[in-house]
C-alpha atoms as a PDB file:
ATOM      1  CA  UNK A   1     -20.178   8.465  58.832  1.00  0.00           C
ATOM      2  CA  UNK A   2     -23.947   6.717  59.308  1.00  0.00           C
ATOM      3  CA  UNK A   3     -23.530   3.695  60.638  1.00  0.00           C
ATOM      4  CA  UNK A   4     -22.051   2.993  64.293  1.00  0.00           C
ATOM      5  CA  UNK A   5     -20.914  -0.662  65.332  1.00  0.00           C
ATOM      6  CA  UNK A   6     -21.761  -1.771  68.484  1.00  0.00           C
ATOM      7  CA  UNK A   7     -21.461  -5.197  70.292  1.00  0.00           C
ATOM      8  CA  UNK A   8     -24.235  -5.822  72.035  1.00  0.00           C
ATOM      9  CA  UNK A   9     -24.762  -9.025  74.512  1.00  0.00           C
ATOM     10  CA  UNK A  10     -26.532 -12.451  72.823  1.00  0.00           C
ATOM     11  CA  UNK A  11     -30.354 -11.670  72.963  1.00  0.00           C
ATOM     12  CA  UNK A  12     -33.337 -14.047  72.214  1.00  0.00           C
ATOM     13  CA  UNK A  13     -34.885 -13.913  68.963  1.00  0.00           C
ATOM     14  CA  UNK A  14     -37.893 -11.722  68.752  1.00  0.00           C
ATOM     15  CA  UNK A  15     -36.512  -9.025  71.358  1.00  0.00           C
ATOM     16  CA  UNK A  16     -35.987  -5.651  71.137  1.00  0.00           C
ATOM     17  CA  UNK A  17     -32.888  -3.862  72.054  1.00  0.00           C
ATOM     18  CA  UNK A  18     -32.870   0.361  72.344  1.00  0.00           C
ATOM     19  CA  UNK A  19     -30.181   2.311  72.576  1.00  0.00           C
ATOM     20  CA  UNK A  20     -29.824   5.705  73.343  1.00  0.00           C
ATOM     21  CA  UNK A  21     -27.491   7.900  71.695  1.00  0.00           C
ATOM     22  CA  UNK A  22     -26.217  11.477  71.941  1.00  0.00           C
ATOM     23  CA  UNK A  23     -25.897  13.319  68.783  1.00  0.00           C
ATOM     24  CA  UNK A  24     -24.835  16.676  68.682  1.00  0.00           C
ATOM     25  CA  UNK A  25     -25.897  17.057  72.396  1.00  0.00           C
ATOM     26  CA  UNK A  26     -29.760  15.357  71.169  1.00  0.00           C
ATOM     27  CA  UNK A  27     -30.903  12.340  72.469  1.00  0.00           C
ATOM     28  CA  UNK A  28     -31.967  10.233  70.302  1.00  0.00           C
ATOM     29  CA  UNK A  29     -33.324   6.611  70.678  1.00  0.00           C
ATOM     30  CA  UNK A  30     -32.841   3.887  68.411  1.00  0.00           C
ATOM     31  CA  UNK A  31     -34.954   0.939  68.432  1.00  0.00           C
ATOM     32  CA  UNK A  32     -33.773  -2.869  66.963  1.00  0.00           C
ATOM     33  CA  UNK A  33     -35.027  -6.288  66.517  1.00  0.00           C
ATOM     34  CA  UNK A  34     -33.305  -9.437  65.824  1.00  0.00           C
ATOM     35  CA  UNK A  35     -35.863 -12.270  63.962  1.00  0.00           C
ATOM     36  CA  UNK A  36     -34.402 -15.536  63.586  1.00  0.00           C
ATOM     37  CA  UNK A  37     -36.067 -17.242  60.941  1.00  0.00           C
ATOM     38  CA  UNK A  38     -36.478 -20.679  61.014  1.00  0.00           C
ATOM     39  CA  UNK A  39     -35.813 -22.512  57.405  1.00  0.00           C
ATOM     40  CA  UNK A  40     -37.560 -25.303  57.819  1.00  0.00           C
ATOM     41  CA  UNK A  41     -41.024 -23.543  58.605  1.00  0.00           C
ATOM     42  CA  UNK A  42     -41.025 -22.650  54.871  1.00  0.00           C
ATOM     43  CA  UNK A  43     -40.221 -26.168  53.569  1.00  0.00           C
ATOM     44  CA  UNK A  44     -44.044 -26.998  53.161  1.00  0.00           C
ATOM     45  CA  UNK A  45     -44.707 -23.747  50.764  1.00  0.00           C
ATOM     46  CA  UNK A  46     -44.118 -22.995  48.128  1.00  0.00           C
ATOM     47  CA  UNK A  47     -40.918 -21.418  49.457  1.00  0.00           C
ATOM     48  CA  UNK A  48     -38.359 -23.627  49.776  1.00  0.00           C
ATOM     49  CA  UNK A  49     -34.749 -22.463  48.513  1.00  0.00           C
ATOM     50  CA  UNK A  50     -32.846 -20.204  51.784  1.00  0.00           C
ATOM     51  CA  UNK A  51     -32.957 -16.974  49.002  1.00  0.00           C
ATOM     52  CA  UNK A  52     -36.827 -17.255  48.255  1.00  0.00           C
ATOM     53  CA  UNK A  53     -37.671 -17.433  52.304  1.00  0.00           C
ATOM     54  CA  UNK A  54     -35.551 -14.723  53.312  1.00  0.00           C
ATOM     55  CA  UNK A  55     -36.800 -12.399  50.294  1.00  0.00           C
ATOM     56  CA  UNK A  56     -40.290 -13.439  51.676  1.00  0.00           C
ATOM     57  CA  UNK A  57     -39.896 -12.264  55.423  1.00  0.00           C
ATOM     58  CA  UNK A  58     -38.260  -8.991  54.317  1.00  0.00           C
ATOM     59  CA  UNK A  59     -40.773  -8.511  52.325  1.00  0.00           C
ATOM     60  CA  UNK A  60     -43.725  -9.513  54.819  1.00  0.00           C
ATOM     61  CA  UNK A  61     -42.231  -7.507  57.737  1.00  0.00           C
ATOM     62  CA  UNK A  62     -43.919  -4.494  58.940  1.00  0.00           C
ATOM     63  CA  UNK A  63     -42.888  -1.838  57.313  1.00  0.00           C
ATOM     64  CA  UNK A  64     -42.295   0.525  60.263  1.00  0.00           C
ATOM     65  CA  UNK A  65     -39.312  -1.330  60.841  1.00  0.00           C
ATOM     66  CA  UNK A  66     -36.340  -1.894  57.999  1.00  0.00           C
ATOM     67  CA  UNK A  67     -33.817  -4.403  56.955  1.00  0.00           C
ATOM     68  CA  UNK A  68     -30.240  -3.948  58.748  1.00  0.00           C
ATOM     69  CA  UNK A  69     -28.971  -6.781  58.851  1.00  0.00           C
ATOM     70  CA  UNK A  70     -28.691 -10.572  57.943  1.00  0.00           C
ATOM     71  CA  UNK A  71     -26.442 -12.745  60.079  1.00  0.00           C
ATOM     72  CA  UNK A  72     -24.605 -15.811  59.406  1.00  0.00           C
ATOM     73  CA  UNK A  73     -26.974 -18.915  58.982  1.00  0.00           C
ATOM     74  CA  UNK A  74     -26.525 -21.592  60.918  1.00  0.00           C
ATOM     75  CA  UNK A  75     -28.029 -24.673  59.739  1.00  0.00           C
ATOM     76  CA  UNK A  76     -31.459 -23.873  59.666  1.00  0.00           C
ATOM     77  CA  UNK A  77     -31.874 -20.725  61.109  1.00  0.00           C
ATOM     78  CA  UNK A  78     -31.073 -17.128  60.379  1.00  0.00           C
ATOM     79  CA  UNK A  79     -30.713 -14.029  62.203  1.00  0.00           C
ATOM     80  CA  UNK A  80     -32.496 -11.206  60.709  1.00  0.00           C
ATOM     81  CA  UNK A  81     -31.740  -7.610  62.156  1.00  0.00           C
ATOM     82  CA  UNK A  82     -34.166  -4.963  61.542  1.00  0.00           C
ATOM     83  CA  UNK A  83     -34.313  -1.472  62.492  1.00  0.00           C
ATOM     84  CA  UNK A  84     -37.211   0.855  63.710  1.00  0.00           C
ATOM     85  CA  UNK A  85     -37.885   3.429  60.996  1.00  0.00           C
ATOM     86  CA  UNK A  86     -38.307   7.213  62.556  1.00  0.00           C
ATOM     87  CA  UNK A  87     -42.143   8.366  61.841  1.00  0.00           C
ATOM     88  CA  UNK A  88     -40.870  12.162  62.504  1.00  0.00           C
ATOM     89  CA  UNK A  89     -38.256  14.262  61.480  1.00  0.00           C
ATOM     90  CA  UNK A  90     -36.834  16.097  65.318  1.00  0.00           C
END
């Protein structure tokens, strides 16, 4: 098993959430962040269908952190979930 589901309280967009785990008696830490992007700050580019946008801020994103998750949309706006990538191996 990889992947652990957790419910975590509402947050604001554009915070971080860590969470420290135990595995095999190691601590590790495990750093998120939820992005909400906003649709309609990409009507004006050349951007402008919901796929094209989201493709472009995955793409975009610093690449220390990776793609986890994409939430449901709500009108205009979508949760993106990424994940802080580990720079070393414990």
């Amino acid at each position: 098993m990889r992947e652990v589901v957790l419910s975590i309280p509402n947050i604001e967009p554009e915070q971080n959430v860590e969470i420290e785990v135990r595995i095999n008696g190691r601590k590790k830490t495990l750093n998120y962040r939820v992005e909400l992007v906003t649709l309609e700050d990409y009507t004006e580019s050349s951007t402008g269908d919901t796929v094209t946008v989201l493709k472009h801020v995955i793409h975009e994103y610093d690449k220390n952190w990776e793609l986890v998750q994409i939430g449901a949309p709500t009108h205009d706006k979508i949760p993106i979930m990424f994940r802080k990538r580990e720079c070393d191996k414990e």
